[in-house]
Protein backbone atom coordinates (compact mmCIF):
# COMPACT_ATOMS: atom_id res chain seq x y z
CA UNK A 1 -24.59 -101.33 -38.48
CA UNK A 2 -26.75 -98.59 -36.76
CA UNK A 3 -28.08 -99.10 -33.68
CA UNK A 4 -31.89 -99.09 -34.08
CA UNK A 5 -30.75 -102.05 -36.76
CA UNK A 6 -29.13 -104.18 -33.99
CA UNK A 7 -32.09 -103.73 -31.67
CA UNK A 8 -34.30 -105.12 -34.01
CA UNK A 9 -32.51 -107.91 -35.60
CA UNK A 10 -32.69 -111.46 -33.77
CA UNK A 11 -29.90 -112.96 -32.18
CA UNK A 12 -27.33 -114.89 -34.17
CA UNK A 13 -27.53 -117.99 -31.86
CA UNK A 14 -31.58 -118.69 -31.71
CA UNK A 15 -32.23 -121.85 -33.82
CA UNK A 16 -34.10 -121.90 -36.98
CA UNK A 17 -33.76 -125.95 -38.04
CA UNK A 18 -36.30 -127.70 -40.67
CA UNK A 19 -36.13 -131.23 -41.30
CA UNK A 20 -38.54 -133.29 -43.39
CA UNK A 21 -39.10 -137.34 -44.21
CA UNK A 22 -38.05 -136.17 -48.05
CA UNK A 23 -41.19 -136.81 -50.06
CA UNK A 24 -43.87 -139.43 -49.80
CA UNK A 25 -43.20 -142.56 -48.43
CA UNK A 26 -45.31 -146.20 -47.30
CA UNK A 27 -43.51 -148.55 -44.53
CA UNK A 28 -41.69 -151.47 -46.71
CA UNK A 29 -44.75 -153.93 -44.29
CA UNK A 30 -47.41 -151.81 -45.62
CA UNK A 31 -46.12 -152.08 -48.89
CA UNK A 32 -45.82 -155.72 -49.15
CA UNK A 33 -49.30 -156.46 -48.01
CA UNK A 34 -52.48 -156.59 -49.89
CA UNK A 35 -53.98 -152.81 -50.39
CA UNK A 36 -57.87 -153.30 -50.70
CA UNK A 37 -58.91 -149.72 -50.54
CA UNK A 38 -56.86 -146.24 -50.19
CA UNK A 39 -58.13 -142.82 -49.69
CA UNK A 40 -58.52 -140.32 -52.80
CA UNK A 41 -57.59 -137.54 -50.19
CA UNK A 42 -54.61 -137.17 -47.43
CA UNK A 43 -55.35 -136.41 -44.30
CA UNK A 44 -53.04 -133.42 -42.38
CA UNK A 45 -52.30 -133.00 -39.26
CA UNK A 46 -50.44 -128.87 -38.51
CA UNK A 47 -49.71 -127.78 -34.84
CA UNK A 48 -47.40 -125.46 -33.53
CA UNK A 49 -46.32 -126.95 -30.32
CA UNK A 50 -44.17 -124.63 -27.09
CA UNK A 51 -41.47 -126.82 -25.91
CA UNK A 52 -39.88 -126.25 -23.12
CA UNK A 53 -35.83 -127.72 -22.10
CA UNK A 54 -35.45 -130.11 -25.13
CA UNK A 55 -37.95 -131.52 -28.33
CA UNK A 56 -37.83 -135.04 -28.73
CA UNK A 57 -39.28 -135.16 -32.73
CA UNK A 58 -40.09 -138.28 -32.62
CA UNK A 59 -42.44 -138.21 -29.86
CA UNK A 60 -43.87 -135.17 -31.65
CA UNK A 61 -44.16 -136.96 -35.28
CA UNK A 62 -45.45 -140.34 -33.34
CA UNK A 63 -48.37 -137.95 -31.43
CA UNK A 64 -49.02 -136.86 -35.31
CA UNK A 65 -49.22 -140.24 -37.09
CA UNK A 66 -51.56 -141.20 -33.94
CA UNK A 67 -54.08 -138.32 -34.41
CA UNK A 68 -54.19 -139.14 -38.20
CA UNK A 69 -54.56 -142.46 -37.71
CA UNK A 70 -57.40 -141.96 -35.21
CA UNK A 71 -59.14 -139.72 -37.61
CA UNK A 72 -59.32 -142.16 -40.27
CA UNK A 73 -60.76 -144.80 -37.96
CA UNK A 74 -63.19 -142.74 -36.74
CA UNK A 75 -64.26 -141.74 -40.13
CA UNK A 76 -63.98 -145.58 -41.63
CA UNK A 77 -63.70 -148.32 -39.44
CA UNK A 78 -61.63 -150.62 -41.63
CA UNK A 79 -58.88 -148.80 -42.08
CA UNK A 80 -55.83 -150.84 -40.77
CA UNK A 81 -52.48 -148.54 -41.98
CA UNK A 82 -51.32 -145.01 -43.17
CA UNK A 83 -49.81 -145.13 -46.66
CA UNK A 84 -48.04 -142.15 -48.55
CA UNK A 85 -46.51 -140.39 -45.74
CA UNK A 86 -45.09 -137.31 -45.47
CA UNK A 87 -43.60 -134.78 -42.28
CA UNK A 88 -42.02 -131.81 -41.84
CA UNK A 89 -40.95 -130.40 -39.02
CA UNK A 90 -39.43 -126.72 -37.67
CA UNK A 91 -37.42 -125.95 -34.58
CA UNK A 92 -37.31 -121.96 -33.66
CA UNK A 93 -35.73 -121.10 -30.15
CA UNK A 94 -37.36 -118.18 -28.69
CA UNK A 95 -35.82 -115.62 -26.94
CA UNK A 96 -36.97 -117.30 -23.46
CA UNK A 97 -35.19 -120.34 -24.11
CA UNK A 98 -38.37 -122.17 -25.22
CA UNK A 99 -38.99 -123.89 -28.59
CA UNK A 100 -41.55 -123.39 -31.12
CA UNK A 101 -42.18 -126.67 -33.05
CA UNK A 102 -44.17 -126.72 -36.03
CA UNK A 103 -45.30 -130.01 -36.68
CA UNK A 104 -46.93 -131.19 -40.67
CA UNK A 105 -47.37 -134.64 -41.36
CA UNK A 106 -49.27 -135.49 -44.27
CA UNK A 107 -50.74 -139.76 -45.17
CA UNK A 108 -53.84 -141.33 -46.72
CA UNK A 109 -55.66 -143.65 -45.01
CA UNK A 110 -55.84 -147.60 -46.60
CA UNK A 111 -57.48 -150.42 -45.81
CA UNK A 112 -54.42 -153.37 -45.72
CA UNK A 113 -54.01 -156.93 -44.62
CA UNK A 114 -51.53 -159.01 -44.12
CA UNK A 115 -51.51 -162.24 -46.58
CA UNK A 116 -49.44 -164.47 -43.91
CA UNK A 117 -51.29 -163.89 -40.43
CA UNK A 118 -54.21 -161.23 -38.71
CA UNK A 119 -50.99 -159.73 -37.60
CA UNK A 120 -51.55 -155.79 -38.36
CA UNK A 121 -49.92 -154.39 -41.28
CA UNK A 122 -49.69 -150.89 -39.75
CA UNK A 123 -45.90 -150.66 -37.86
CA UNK A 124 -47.42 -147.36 -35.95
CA UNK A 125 -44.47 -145.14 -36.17
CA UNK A 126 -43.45 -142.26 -38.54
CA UNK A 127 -41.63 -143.12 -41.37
CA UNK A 128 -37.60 -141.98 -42.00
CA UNK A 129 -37.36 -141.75 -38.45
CA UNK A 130 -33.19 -141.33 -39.50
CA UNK A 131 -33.91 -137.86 -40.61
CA UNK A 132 -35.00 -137.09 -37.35
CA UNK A 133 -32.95 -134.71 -35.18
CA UNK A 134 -33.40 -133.93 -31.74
CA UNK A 135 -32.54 -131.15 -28.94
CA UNK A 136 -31.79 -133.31 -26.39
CA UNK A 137 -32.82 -133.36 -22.40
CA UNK A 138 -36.10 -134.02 -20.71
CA UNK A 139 -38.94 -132.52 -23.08
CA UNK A 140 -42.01 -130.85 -21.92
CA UNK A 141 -44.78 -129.52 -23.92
CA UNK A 142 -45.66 -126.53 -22.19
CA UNK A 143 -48.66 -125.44 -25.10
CA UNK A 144 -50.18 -126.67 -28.48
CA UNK A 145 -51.94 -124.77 -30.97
């Protein structure tokens, strides 16, 4: 390999991992309640976050889910859960040591209830959080984009 070839080329041992919830899915709760109203459109939520010393996705995916869920409330009060859901995530190392995270998650907003109690439908966490891989250690997020 020629030189000026080598120099440019990345390192072998920087990370490049993707992982992803594997289509659209709705929490089994949500699914079992009574749907009165869901959203023509899904809402998205697409940052590239800077970790620093580890990336806890699920922290990451929950801070996602949160923001969309916020959104939707602020846009209709009586939404109660997130239904269709879908994330992605990508994990590159930089050459500092430092990870770029690209966070997508993708849900509609629907209005739910539960038939047996006022107990909220919504369980307010990601779904297939057992796709979810982690580099592990204390996270920080040193910048979001």
């Amino acid at each position: 390999m020629p030189f000026l070839l080598r120099l440019r080329s990345p390192p072998s041992d920087l990370l490049n991992l993707t992982y992803s919830s594997g289509g659209r899915r709705t929490h089994p709760a949500v699914s079992r309640s009574r749907m009165s109203g869901k959203a023509p459109q899904a809402l998205t939520y697409n940052k590239t976050l800077v970790c620093a010393d580890a990336v806890n996705a699920e922290v990451l995916l929950r801070l996602a889910r949160n923001e969309l869920l916020k959104r939707a409330q602020a846009v209709n009060r009586h939404v109660t859960a997130l239904v269709d859901e879908e994330w992605r995530y990508t994990i590159r190392q930089t050459k500092s040591g430092d990870y770029n995270v690209q966070v997508f998650y993708s849900a509609c907003p629907a209005m739910c209830e539960n038939q047996n109690s006022n107990v909220p439908v919504d369980p307010r966490k990601p779904v297939a959080l057992s796709h979810v891989r982690n580099i592990p250690g204390l996270m920080r997020v040193v910048h979001s984009e």
